[in-house]
N, C-alpha and C. Protein backbone atom coordinates (compact mmCIF):
# COMPACT_ATOMS: atom_id res chain seq x y z
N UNK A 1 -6.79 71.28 95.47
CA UNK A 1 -5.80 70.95 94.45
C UNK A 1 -6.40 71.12 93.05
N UNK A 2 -7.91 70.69 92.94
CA UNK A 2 -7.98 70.87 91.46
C UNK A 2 -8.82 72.20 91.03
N UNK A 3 -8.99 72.92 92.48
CA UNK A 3 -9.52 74.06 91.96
C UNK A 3 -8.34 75.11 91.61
N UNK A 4 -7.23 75.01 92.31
CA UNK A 4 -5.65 75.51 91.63
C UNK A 4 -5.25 74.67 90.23
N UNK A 5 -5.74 73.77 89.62
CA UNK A 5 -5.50 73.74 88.91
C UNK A 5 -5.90 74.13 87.57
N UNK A 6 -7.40 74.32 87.98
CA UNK A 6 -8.48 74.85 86.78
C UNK A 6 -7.61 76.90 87.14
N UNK A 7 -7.43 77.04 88.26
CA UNK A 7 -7.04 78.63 88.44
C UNK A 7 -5.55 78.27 87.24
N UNK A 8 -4.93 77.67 87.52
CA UNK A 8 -3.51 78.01 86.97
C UNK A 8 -3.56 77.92 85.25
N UNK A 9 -4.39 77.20 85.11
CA UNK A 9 -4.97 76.94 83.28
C UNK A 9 -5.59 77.59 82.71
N UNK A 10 -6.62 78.69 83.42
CA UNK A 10 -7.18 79.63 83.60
C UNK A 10 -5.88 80.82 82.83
N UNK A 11 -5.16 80.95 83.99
CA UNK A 11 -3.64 82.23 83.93
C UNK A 11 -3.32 81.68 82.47
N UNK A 12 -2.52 80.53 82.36
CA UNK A 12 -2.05 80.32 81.21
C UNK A 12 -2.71 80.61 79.83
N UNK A 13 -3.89 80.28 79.99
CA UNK A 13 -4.91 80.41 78.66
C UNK A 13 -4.92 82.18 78.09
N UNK A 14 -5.02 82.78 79.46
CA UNK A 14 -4.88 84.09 79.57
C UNK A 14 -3.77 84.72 78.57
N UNK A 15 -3.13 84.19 79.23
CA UNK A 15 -1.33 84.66 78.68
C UNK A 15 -0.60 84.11 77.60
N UNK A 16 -1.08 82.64 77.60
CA UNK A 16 -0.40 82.29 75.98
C UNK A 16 -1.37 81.38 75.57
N UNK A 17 -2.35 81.82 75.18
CA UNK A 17 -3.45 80.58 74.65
C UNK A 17 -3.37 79.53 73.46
N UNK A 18 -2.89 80.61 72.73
CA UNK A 18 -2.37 79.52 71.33
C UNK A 18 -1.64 78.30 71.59
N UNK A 19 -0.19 77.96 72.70
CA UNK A 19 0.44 76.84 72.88
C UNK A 19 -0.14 76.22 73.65
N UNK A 20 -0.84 76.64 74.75
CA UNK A 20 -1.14 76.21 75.69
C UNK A 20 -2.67 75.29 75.15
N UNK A 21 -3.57 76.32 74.34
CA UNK A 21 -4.84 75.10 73.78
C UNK A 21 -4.31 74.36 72.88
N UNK A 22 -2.89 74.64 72.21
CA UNK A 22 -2.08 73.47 70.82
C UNK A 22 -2.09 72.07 71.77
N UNK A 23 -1.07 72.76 73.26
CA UNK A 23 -1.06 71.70 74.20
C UNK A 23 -1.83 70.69 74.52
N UNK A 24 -3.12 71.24 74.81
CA UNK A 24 -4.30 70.91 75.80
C UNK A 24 -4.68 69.61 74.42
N UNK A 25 -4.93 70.18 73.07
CA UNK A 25 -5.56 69.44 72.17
C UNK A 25 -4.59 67.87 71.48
N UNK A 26 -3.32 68.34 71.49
CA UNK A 26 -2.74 67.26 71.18
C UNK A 26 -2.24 66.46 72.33
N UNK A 27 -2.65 66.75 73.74
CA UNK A 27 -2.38 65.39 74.76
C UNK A 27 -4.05 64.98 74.77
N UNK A 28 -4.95 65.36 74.51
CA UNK A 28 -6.55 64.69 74.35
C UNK A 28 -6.38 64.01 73.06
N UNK A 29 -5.60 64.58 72.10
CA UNK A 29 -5.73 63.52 70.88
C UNK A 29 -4.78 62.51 71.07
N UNK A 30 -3.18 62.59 71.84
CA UNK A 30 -2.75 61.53 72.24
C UNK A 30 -3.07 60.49 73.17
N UNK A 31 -4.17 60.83 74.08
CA UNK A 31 -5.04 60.03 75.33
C UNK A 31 -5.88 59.14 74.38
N UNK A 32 -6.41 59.83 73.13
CA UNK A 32 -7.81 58.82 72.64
C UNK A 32 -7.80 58.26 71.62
N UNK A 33 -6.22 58.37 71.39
CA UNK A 33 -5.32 57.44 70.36
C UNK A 33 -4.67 56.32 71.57
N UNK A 34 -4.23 56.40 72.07
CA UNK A 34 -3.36 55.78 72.97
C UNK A 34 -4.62 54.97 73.85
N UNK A 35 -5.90 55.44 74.18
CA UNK A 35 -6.98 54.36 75.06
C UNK A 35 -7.43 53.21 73.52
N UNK A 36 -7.54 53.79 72.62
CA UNK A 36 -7.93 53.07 71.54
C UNK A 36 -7.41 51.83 71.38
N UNK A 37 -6.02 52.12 71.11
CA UNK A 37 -4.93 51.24 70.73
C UNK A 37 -4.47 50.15 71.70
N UNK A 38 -4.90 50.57 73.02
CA UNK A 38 -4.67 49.49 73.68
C UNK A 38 -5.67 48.78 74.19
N UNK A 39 -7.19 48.83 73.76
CA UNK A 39 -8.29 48.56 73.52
C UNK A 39 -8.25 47.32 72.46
N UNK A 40 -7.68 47.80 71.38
CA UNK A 40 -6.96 46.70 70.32
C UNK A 40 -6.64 45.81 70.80
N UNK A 41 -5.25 46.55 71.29
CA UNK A 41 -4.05 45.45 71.28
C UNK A 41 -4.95 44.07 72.64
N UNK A 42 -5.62 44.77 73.32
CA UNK A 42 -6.56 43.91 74.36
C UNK A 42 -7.15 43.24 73.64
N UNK A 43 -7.95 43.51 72.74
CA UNK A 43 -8.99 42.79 72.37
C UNK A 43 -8.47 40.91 71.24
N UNK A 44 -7.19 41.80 70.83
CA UNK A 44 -6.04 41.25 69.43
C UNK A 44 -5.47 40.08 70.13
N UNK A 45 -5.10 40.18 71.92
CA UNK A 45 -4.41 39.40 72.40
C UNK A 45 -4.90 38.10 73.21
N UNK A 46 -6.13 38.62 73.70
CA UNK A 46 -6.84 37.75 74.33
C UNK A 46 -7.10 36.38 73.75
N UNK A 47 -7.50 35.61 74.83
CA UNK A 47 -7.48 34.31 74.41
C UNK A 47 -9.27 34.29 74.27
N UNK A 48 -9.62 33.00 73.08
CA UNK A 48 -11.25 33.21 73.43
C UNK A 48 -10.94 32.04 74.89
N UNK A 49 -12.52 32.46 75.39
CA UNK A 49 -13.02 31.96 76.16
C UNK A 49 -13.75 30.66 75.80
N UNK A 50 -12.93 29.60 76.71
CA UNK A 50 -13.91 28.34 76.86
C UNK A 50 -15.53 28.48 76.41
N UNK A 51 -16.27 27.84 75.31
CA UNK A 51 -17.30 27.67 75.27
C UNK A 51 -18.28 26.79 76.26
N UNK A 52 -18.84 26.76 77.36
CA UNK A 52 -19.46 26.92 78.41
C UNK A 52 -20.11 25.48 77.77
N UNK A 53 -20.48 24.28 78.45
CA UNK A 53 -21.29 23.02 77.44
C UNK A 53 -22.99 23.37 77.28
N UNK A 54 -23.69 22.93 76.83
CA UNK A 54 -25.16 23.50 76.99
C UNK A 54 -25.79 23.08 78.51
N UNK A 55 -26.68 24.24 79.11
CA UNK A 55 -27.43 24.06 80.23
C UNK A 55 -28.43 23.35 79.64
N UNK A 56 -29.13 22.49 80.87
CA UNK A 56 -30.43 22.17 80.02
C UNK A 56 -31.18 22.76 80.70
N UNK A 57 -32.40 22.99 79.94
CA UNK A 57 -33.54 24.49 79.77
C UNK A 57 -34.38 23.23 80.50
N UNK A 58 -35.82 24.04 80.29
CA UNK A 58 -37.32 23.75 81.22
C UNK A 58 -37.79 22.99 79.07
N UNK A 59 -38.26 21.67 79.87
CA UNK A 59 -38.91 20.86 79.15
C UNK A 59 -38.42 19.96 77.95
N UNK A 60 -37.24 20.02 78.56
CA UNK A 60 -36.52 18.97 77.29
C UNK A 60 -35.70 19.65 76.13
N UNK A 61 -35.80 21.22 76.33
CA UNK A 61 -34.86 21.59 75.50
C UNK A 61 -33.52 22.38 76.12
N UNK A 62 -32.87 22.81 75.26
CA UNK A 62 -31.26 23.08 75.67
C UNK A 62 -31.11 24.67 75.35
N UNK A 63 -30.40 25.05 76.43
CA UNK A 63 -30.59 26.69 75.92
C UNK A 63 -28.70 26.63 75.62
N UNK A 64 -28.24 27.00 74.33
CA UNK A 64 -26.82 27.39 74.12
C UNK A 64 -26.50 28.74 74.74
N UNK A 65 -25.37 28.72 74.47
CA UNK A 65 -24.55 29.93 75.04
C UNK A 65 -25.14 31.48 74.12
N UNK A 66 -25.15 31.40 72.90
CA UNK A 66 -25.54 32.24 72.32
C UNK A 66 -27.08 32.99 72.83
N UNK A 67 -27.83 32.20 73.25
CA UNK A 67 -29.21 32.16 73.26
C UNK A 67 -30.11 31.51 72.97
N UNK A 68 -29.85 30.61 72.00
CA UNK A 68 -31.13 30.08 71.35
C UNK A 68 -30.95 29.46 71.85
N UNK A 69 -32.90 28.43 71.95
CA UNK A 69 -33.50 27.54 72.23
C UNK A 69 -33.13 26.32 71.24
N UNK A 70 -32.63 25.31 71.40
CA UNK A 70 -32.40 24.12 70.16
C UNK A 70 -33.45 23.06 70.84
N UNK A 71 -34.46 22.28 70.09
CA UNK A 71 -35.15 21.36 70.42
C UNK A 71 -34.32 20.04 70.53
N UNK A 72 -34.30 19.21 71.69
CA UNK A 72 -32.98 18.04 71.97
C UNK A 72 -33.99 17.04 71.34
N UNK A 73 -32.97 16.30 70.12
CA UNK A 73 -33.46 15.29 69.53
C UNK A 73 -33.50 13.65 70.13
């Protein structure tokens, strides 16, 4: 199937290349506009995430979510 399809894109390119690469270029620029945007709209909609309470670390201190080490007073 997709080696008929690289053949049939092949013919076309052959025969009318100008619409056919106009084609090819503005559904890749509509794909990586369109993954973008809903990359956004994902990122725009989400809820944050519960902040996790601190684990406690080896020797009396607390490791946060971020990373750091905080010394427990």
């Amino acid at each position: 199937m997709a080696l008929e399809g690289i053949i049939a894109y092949a013919i076309m390119v052959y025969y009318y290349p100008v619409p056919v690469l106009q084609l090819t270029v503005f559904i890749m620029v509509a794909l990586m506009l369109g993954l973008t945007a809903w990359i956004g709209y994902t990122m725009m909609t989400e809820k944050p995430k519960p902040e996790k309470e601190e684990e406690e670390g080896e020797q009396g201190k607390t490791r946060e979510n971020r990373g750091r080490i905080v010394e427990r007073g």
